[in-house]
PDB file of N, CA and C in Angstrom:
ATOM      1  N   UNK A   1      13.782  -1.658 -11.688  1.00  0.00           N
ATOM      2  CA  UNK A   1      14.130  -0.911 -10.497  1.00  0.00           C
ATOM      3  C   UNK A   1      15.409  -1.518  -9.922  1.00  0.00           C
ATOM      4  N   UNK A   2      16.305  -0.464  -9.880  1.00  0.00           N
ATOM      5  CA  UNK A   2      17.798  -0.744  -9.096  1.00  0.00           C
ATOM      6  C   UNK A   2      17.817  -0.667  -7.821  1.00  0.00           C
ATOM      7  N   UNK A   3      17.783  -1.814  -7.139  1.00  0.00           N
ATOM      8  CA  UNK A   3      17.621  -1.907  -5.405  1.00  0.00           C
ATOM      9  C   UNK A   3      19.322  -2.397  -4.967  1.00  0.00           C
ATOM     10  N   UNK A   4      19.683  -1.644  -3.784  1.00  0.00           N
ATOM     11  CA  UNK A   4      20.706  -2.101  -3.148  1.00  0.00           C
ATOM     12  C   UNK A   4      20.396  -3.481  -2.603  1.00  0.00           C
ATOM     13  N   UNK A   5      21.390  -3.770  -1.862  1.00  0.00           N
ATOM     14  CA  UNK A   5      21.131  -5.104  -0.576  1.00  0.00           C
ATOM     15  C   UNK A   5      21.054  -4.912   0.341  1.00  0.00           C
ATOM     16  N   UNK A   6      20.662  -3.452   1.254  1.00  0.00           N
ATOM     17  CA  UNK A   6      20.479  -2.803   1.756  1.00  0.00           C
ATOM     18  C   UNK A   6      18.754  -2.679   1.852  1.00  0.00           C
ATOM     19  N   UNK A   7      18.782  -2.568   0.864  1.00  0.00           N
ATOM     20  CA  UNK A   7      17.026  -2.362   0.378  1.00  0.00           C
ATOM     21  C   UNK A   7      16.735  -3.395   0.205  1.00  0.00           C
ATOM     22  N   UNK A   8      16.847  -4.391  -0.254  1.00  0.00           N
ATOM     23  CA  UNK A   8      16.479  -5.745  -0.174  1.00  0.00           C
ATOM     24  C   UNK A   8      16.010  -6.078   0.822  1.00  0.00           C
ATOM     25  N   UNK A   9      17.333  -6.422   2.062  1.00  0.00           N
ATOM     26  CA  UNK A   9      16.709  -6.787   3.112  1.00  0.00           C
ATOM     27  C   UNK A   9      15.770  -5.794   4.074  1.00  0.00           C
ATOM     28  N   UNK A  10      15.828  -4.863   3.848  1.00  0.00           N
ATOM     29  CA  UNK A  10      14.683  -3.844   4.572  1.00  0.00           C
ATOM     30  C   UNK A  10      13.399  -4.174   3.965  1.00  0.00           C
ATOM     31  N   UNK A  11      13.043  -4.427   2.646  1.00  0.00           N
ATOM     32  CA  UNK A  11      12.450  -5.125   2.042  1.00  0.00           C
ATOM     33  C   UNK A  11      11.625  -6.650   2.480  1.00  0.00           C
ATOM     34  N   UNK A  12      12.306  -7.266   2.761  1.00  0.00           N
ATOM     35  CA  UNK A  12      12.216  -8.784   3.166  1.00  0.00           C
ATOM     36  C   UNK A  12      12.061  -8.624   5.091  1.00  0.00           C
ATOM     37  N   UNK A  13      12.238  -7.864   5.607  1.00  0.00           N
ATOM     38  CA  UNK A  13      12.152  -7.583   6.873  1.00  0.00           C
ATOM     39  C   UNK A  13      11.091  -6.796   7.379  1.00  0.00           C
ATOM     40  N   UNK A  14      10.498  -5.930   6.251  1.00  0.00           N
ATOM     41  CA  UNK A  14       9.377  -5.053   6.599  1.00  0.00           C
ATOM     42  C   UNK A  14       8.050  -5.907   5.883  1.00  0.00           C
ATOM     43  N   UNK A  15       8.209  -6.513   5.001  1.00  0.00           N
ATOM     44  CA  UNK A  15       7.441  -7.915   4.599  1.00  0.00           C
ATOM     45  C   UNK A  15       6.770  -8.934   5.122  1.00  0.00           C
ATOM     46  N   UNK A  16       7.739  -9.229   6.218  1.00  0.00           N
ATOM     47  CA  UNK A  16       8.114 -10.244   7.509  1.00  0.00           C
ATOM     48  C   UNK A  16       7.091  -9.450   8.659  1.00  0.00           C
ATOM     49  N   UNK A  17       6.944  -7.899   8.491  1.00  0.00           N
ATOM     50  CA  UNK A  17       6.162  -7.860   9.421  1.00  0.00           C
ATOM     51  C   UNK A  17       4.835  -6.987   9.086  1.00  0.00           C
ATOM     52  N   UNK A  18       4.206  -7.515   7.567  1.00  0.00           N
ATOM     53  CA  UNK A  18       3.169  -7.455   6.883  1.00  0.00           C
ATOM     54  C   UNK A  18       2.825  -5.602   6.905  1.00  0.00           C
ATOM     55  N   UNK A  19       3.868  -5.575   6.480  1.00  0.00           N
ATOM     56  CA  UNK A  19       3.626  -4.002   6.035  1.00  0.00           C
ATOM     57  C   UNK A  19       3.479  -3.766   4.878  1.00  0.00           C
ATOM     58  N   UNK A  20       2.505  -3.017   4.187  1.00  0.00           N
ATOM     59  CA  UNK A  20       1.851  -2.975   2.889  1.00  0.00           C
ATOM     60  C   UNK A  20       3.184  -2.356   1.844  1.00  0.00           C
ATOM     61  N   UNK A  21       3.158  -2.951   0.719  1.00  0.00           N
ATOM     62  CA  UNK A  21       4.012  -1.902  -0.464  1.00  0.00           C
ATOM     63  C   UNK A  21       4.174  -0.965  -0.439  1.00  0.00           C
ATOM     64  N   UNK A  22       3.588   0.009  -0.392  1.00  0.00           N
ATOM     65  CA  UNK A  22       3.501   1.027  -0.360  1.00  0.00           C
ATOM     66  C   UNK A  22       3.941   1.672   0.583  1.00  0.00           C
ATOM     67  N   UNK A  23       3.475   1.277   1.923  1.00  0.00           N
ATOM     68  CA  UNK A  23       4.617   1.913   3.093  1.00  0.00           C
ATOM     69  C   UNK A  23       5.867   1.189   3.157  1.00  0.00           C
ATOM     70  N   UNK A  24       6.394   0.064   2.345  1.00  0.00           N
ATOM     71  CA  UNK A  24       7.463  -0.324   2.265  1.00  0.00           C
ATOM     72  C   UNK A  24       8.212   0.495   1.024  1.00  0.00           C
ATOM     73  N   UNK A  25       7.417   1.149  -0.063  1.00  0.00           N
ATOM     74  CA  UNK A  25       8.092   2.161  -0.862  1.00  0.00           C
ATOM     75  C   UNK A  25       8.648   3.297  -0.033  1.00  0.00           C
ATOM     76  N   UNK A  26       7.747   4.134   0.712  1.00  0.00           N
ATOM     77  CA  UNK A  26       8.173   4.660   1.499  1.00  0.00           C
ATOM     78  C   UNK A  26       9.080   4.898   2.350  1.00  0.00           C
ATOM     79  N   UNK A  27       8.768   3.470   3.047  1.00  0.00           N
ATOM     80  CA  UNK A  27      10.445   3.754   3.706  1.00  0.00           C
ATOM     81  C   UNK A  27      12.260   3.681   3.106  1.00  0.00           C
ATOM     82  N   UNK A  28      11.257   2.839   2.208  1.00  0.00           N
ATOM     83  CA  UNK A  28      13.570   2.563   1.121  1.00  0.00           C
ATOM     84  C   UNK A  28      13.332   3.500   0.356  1.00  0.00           C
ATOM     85  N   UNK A  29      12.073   4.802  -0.164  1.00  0.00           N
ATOM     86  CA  UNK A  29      12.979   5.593  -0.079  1.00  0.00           C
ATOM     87  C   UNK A  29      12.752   5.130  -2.229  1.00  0.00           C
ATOM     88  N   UNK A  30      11.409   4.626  -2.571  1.00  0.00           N
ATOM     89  CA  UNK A  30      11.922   4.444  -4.080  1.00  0.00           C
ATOM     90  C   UNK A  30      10.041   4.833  -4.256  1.00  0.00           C
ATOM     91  N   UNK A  31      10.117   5.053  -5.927  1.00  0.00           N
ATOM     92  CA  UNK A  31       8.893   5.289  -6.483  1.00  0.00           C
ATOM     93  C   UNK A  31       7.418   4.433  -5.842  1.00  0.00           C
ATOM     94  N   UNK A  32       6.746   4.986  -5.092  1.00  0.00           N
ATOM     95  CA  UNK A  32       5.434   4.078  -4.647  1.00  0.00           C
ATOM     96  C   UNK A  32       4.934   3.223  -5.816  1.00  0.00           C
ATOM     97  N   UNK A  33       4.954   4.180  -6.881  1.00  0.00           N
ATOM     98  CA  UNK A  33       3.670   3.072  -8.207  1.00  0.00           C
ATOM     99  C   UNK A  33       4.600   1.686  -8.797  1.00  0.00           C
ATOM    100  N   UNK A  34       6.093   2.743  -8.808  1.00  0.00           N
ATOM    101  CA  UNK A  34       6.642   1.523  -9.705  1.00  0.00           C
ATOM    102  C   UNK A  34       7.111   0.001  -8.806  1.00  0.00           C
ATOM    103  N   UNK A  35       7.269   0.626  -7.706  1.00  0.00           N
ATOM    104  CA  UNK A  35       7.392  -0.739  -6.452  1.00  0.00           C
ATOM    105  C   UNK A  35       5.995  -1.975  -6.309  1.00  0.00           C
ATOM    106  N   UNK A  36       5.004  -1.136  -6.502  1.00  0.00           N
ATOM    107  CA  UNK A  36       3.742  -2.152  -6.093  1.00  0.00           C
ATOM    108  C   UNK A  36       3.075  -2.136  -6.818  1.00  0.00           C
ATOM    109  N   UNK A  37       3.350  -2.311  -8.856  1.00  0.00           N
ATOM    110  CA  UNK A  37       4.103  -2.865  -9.934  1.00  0.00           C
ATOM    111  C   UNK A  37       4.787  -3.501  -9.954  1.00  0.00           C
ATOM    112  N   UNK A  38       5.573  -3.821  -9.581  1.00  0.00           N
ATOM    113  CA  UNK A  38       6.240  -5.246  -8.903  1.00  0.00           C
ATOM    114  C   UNK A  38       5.846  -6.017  -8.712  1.00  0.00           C
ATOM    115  N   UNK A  39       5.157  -5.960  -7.381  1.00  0.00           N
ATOM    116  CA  UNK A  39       4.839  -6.918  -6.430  1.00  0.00           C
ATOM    117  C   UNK A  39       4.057  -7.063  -6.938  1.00  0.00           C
ATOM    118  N   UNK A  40       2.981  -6.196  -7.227  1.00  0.00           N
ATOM    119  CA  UNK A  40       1.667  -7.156  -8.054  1.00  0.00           C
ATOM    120  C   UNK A  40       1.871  -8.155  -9.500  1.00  0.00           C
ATOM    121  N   UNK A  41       2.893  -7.839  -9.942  1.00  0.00           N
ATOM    122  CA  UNK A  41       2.862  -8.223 -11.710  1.00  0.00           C
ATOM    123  C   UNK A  41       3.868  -9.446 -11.203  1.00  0.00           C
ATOM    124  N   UNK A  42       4.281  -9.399  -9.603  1.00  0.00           N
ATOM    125  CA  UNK A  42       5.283 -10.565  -9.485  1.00  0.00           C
ATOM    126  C   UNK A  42       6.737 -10.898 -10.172  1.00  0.00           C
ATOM    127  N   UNK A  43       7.386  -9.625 -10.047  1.00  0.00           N
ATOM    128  CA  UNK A  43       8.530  -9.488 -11.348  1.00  0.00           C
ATOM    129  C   UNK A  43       9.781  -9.158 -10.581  1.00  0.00           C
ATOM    130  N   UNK A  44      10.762  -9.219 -10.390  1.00  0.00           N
ATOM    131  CA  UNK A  44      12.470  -8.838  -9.899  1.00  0.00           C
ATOM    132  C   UNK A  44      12.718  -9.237  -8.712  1.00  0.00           C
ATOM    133  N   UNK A  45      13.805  -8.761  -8.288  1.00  0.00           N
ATOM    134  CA  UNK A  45      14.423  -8.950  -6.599  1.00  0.00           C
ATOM    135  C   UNK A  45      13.328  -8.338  -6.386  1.00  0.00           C
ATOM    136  N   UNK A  46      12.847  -7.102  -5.992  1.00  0.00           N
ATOM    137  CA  UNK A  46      11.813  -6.820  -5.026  1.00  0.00           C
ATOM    138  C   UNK A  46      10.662  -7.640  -4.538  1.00  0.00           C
ATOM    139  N   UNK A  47      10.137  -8.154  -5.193  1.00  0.00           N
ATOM    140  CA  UNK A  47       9.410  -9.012  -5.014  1.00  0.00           C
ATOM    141  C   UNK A  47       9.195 -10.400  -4.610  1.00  0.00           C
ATOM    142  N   UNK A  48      10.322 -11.145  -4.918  1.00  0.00           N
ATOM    143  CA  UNK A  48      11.449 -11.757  -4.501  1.00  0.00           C
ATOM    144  C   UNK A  48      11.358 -11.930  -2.833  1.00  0.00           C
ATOM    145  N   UNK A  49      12.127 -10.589  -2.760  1.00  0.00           N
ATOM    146  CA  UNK A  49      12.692  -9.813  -1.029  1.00  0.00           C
ATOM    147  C   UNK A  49      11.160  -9.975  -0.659  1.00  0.00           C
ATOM    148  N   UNK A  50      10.192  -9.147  -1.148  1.00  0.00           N
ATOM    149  CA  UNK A  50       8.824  -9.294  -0.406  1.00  0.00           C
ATOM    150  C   UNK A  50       7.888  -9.974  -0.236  1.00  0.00           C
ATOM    151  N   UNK A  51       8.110 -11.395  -1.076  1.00  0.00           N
ATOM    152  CA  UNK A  51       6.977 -12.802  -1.057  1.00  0.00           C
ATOM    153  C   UNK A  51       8.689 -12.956  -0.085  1.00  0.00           C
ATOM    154  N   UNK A  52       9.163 -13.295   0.192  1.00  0.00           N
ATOM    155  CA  UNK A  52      10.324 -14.125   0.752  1.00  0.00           C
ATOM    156  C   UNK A  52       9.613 -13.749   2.454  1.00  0.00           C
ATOM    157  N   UNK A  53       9.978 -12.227   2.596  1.00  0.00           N
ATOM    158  CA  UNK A  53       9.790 -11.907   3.848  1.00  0.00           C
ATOM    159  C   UNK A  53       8.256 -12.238   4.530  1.00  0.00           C
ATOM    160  N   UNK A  54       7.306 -11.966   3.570  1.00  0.00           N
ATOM    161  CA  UNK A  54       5.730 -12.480   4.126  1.00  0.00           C
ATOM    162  C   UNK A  54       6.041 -13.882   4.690  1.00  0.00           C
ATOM    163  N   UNK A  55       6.440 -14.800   3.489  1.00  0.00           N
ATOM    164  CA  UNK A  55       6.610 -16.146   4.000  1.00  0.00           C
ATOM    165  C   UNK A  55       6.997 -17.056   5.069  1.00  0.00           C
ATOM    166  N   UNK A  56       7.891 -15.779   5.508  1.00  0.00           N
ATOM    167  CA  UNK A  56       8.790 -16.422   7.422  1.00  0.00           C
ATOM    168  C   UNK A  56       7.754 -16.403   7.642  1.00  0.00           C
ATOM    169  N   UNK A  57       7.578 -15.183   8.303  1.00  0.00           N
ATOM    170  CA  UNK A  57       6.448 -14.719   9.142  1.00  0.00           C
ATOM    171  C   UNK A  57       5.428 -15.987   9.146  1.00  0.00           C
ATOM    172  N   UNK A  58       4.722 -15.442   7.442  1.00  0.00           N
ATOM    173  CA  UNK A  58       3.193 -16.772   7.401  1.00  0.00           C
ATOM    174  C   UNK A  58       3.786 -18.260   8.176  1.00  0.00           C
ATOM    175  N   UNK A  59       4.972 -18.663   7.746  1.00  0.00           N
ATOM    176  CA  UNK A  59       5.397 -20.236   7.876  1.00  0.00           C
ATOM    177  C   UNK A  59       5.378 -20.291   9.618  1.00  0.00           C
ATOM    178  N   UNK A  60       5.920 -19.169  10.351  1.00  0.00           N
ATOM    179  CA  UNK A  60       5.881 -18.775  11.829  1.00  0.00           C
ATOM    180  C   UNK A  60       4.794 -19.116  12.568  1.00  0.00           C
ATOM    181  N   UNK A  61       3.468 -18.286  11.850  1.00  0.00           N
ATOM    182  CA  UNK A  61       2.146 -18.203  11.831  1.00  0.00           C
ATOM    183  C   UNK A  61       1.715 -19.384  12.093  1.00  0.00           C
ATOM    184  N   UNK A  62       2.149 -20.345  10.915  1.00  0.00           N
ATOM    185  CA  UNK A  62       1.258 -21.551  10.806  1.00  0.00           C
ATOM    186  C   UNK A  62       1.358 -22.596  11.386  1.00  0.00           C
ATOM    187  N   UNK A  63       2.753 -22.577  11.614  1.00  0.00           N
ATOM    188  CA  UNK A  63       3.104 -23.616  12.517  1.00  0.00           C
ATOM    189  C   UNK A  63       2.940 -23.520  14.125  1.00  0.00           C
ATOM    190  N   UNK A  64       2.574 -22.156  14.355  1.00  0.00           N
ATOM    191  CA  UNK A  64       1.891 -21.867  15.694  1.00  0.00           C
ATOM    192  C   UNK A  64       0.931 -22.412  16.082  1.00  0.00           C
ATOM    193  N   UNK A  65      -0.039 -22.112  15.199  1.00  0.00           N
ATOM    194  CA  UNK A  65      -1.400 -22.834  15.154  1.00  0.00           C
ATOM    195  C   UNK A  65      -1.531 -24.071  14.559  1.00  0.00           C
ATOM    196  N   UNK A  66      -0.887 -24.375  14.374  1.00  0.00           N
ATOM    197  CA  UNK A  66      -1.073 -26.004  14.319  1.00  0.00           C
ATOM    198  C   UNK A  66      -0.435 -26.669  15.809  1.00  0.00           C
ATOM    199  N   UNK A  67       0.461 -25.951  16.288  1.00  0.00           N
ATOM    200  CA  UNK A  67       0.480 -26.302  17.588  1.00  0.00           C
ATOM    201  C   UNK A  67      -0.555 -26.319  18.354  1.00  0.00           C
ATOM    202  N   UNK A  68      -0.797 -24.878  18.274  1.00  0.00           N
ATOM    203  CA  UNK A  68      -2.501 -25.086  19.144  1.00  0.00           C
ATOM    204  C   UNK A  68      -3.745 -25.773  18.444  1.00  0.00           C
ATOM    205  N   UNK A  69      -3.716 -26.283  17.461  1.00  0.00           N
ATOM    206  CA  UNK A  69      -4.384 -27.505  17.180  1.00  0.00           C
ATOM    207  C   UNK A  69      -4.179 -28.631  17.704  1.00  0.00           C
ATOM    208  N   UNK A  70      -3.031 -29.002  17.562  1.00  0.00           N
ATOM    209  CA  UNK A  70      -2.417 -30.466  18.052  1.00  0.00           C
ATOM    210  C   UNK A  70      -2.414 -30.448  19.477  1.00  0.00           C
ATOM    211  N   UNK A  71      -2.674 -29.416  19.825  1.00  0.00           N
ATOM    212  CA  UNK A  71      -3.043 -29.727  21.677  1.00  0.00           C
ATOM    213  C   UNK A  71      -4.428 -28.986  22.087  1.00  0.00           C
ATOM    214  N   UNK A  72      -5.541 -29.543  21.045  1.00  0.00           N
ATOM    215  CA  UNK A  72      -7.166 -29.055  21.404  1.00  0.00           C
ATOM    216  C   UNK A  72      -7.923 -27.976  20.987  1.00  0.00           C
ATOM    217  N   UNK A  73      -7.135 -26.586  20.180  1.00  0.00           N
ATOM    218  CA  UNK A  73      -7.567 -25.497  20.166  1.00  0.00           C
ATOM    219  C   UNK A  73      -8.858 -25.632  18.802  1.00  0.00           C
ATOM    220  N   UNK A  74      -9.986 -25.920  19.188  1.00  0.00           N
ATOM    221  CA  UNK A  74     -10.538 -25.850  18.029  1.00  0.00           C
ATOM    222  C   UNK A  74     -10.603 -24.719  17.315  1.00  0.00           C
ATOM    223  N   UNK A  75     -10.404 -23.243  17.252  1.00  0.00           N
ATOM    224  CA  UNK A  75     -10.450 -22.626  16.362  1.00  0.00           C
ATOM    225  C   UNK A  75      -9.194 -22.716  15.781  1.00  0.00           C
ATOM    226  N   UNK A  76      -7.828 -22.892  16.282  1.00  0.00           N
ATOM    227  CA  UNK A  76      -7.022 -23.675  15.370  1.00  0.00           C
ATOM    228  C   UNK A  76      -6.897 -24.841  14.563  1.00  0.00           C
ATOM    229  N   UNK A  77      -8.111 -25.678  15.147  1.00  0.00           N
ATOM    230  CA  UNK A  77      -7.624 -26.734  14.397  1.00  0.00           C
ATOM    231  C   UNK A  77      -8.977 -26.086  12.741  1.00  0.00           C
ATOM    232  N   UNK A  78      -9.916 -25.622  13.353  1.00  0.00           N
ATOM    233  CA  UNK A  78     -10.808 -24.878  11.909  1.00  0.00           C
ATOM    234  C   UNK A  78      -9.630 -24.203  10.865  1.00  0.00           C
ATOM    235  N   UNK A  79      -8.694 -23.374  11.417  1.00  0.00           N
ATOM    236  CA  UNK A  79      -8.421 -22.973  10.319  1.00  0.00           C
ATOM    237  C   UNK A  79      -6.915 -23.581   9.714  1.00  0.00           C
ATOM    238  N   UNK A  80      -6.788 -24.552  10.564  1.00  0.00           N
ATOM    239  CA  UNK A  80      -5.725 -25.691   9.550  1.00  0.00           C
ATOM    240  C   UNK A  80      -6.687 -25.723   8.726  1.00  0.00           C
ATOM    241  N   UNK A  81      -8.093 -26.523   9.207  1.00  0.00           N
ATOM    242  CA  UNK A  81      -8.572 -27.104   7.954  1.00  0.00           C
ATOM    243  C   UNK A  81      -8.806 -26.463   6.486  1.00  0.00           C
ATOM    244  N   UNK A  82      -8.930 -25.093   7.181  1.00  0.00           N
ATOM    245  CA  UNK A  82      -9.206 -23.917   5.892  1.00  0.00           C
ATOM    246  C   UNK A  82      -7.645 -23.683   5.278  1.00  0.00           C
ATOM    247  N   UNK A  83      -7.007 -23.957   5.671  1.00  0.00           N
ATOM    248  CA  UNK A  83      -5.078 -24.077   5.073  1.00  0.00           C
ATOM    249  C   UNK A  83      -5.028 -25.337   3.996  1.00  0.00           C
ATOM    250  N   UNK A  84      -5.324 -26.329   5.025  1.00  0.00           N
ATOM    251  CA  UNK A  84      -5.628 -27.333   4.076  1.00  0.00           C
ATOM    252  C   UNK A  84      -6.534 -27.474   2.828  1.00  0.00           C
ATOM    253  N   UNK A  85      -7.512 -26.960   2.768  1.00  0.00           N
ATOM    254  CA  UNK A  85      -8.712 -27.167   1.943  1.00  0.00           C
ATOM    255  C   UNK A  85      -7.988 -26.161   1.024  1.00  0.00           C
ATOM    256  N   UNK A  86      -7.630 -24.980   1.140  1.00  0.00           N
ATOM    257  CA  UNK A  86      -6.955 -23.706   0.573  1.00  0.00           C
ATOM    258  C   UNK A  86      -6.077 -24.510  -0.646  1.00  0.00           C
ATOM    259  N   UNK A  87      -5.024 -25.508   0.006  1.00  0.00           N
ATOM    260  CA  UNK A  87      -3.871 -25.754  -0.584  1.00  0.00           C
ATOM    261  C   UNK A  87      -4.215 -27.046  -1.850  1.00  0.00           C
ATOM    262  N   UNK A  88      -5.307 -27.638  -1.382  1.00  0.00           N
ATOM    263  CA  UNK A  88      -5.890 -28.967  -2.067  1.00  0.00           C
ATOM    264  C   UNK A  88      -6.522 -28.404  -3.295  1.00  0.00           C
ATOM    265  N   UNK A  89      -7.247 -26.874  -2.988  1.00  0.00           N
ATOM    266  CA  UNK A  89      -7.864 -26.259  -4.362  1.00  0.00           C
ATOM    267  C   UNK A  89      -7.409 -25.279  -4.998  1.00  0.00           C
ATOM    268  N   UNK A  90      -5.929 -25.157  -5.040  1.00  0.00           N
ATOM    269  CA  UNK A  90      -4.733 -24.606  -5.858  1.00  0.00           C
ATOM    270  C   UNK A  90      -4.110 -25.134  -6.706  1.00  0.00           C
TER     271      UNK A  90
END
């Protein structure tokens, strides 16, 4: 699949704000099946653009709540631990 840089970053930006493949096919505007074929099989720039863009976001996410861990929040600090435990059995 031939993506502009245009589409890329619309890509990596609509990613960023956990919008499914498929409505991200939708909006740039390219084949639904063969896009999220991609992303699932983990293959080209698209995919690329769309683990890239989840990742702000998640890294945003996480470091939020570890803030509110580090100042008492126990259901933050539960699901560090489930981040942690996550990352130890990968």
């Amino acid at each position: 699949m031939n993506l502009t840089e245009e589409q890329l970053k619309e890509i990596e930006m609509m990613a960023s704000l956990f919008f499914s493949p498929e409505e991200i096919a939708i909006n740039i505007e390219v084949d639904a099946d063969e896009f999220i074929e991609l992303i699932v099989t983990k293959q080209g720039e698209a995919y690329k653009a769309y683990f890239k863009g989840w990742t702000i976001t998640e890294f945003e996410l996480r470091k939020s709540i570890l803030s509110s861990a580090l100042n008492g929040s126990s259901p933050a600090q539960q699901l560090m631990k489930e981040y942690q435990n996550k990352a130890r059995n990968e």
